[in-house]
C-alpha atoms as a PDB file:
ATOM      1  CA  UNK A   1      77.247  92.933  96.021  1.00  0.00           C
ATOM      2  CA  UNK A   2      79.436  93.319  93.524  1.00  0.00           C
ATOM      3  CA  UNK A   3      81.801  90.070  92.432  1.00  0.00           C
ATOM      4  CA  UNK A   4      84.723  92.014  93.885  1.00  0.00           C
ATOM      5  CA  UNK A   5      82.595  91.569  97.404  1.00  0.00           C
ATOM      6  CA  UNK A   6      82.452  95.212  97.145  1.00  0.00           C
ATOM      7  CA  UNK A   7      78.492  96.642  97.542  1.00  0.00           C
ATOM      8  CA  UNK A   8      77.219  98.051  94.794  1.00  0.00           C
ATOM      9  CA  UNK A   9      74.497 101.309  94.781  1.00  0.00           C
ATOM     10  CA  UNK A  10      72.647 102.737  91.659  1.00  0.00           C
ATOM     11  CA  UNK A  11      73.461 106.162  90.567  1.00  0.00           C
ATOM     12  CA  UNK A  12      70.748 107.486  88.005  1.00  0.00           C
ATOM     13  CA  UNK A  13      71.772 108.580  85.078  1.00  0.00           C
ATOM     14  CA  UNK A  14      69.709 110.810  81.998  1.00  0.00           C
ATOM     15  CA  UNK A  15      71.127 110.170  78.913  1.00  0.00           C
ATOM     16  CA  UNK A  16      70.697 112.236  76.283  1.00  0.00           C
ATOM     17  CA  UNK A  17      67.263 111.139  75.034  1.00  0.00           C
ATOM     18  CA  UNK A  18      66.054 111.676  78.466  1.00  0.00           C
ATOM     19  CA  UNK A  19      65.373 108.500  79.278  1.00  0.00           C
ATOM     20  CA  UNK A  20      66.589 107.363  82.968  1.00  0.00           C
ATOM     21  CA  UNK A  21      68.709 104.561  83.225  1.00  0.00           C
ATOM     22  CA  UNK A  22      70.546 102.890  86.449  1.00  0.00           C
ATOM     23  CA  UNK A  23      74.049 102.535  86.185  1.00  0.00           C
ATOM     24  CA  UNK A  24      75.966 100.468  88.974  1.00  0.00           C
ATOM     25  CA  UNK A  25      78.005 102.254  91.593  1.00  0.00           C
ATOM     26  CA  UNK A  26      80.699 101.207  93.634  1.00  0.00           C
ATOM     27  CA  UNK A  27      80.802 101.954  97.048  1.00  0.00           C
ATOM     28  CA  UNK A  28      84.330 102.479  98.409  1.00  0.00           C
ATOM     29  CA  UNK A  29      86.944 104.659  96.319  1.00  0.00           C
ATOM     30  CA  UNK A  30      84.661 106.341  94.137  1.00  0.00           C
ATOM     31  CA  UNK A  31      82.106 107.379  96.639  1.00  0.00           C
ATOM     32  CA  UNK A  32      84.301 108.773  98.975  1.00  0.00           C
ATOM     33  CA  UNK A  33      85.446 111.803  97.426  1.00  0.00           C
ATOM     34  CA  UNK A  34      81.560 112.287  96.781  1.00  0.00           C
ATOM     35  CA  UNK A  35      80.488 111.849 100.388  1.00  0.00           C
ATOM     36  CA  UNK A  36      84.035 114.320 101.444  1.00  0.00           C
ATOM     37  CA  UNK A  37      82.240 117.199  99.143  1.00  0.00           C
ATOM     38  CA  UNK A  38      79.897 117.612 102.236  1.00  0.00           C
ATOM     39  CA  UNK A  39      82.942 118.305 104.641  1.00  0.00           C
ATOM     40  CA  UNK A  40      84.800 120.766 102.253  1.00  0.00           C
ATOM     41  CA  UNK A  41      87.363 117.870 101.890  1.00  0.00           C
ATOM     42  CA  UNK A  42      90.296 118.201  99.959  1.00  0.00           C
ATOM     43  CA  UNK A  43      91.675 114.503  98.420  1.00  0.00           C
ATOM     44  CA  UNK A  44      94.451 114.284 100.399  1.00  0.00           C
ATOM     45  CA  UNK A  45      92.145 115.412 103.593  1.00  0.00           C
ATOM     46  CA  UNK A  46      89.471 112.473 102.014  1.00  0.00           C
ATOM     47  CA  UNK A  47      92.425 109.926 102.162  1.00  0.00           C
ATOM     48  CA  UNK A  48      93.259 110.418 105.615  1.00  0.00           C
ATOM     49  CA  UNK A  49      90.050 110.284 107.082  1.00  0.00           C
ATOM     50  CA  UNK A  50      88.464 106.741 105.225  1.00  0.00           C
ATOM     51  CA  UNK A  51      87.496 105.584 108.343  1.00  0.00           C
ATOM     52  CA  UNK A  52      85.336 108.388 109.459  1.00  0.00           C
ATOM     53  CA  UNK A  53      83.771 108.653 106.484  1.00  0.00           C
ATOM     54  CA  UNK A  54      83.214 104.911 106.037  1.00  0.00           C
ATOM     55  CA  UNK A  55      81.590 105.193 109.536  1.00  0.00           C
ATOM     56  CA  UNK A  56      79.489 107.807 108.212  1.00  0.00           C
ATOM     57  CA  UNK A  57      78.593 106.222 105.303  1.00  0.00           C
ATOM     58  CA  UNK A  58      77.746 103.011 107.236  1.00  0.00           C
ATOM     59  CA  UNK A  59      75.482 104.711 109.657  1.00  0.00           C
ATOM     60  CA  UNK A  60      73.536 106.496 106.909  1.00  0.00           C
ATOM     61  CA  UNK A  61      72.880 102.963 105.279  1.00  0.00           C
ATOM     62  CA  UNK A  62      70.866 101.848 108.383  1.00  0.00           C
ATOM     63  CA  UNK A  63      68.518 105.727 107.748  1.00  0.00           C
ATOM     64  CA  UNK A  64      67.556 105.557 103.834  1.00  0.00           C
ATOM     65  CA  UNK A  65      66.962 102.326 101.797  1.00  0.00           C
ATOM     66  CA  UNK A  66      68.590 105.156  99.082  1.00  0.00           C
ATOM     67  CA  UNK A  67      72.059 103.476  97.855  1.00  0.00           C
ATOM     68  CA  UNK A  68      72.578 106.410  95.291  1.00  0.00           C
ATOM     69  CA  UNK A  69      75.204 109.264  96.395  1.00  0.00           C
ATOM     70  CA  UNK A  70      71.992 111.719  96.397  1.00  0.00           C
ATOM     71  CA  UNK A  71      70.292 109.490  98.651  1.00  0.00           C
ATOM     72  CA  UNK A  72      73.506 108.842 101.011  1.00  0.00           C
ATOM     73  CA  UNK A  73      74.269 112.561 101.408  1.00  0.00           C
ATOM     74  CA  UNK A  74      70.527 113.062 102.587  1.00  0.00           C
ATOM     75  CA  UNK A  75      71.179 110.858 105.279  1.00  0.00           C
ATOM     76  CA  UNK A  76      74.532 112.529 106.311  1.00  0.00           C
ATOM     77  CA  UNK A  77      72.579 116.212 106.295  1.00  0.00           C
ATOM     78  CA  UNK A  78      69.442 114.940 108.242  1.00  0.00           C
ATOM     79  CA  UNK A  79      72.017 113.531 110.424  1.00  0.00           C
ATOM     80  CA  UNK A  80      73.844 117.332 110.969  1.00  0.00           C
ATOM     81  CA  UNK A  81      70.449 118.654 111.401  1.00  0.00           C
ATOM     82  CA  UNK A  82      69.542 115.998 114.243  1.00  0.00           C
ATOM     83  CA  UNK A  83      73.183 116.855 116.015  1.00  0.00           C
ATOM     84  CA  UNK A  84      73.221 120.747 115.703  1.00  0.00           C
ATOM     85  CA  UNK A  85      76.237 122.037 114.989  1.00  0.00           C
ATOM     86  CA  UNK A  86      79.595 120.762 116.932  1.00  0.00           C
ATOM     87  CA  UNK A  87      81.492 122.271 119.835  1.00  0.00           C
ATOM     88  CA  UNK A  88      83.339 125.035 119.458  1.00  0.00           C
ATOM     89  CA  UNK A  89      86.588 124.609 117.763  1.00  0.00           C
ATOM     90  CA  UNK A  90      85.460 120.709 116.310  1.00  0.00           C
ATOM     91  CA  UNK A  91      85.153 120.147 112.430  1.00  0.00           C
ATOM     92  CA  UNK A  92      81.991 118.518 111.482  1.00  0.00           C
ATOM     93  CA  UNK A  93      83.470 115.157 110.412  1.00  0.00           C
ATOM     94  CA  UNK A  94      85.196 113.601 113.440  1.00  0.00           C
ATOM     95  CA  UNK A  95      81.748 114.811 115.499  1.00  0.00           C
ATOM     96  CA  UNK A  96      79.677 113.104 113.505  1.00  0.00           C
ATOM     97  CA  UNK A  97      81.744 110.014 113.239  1.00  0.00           C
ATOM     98  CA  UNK A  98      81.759 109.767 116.585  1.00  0.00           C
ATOM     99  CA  UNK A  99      78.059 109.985 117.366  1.00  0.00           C
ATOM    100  CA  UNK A 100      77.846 107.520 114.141  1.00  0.00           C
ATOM    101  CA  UNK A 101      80.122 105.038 115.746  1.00  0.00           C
ATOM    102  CA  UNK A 102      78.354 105.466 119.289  1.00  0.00           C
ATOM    103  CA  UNK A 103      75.013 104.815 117.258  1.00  0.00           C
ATOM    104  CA  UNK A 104      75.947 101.641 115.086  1.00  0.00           C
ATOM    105  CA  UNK A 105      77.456 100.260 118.269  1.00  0.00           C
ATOM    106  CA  UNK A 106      74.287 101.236 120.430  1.00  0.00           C
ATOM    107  CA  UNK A 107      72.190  99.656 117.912  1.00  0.00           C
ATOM    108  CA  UNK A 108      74.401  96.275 118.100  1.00  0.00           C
ATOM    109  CA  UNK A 109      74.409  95.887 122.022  1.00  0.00           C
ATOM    110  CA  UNK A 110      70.624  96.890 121.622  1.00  0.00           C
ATOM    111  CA  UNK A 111      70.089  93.914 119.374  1.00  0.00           C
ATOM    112  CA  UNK A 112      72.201  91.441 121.174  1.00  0.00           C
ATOM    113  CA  UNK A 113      69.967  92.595 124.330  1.00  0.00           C
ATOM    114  CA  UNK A 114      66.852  91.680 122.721  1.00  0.00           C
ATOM    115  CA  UNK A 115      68.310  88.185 121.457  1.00  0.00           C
ATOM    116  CA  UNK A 116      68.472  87.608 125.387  1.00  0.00           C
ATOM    117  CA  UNK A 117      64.634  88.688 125.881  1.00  0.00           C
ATOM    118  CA  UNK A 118      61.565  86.320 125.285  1.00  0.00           C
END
């Protein structure tokens, strides 16, 4: 976490000696736009829909121990692969949301269940 409270992922960078180096980066703002790439997002169309792609983004952090924007968009494809493609007439992003929502919340009731179990 970052002192802002905001979490923090490493994006790799190669300099220009060819070195590799870590450089922080913020979640939030800046990834966003990254993550709406995927969708064909315009910025205005990545403003709107923050909370879909936050609940994207959050359900891809519980499928890769990856915090870079490569390893974040590998979670979101496997994800479309594992889905297939939506219904007719639905964009990608709210159908995925939704099955991300349905699975974070799954996972939660699933883990309050076993806190019940011996």
């Amino acid at each position: 976490m970052g002192e802002d409270g905001k979490e923090k992922i490493e994006s790799q960078v190669t300099p220009s000696n060819g070195e590799k180096s870590v450089e922080p980066y913020e979640t939030g703002e800046l990834l966003l736009p990254q993550i709406g790439e995927i969708f064909n997002l315009t910025p205005n169309e990545v403003n709107e829909s923050k909370g879909k792609i936050n609940t994207i983004l959050d359900y891809a952090k519980t499928q890769t121990e990856d915090r870079s924007v490569e390893g974040l968009k590998w979670a979101i494809r496997s994800l479309q692969d594992k889905v297939g493609t939506p219904p007719l007439g639905q964009k990608w992003l709210p159908f995925l949301a939704e099955y991300a929502f349905i699975a974070l919340e799954t996972g939660k009731w699933e883990e309050k269940k076993r806190s019940f179990e011996k």
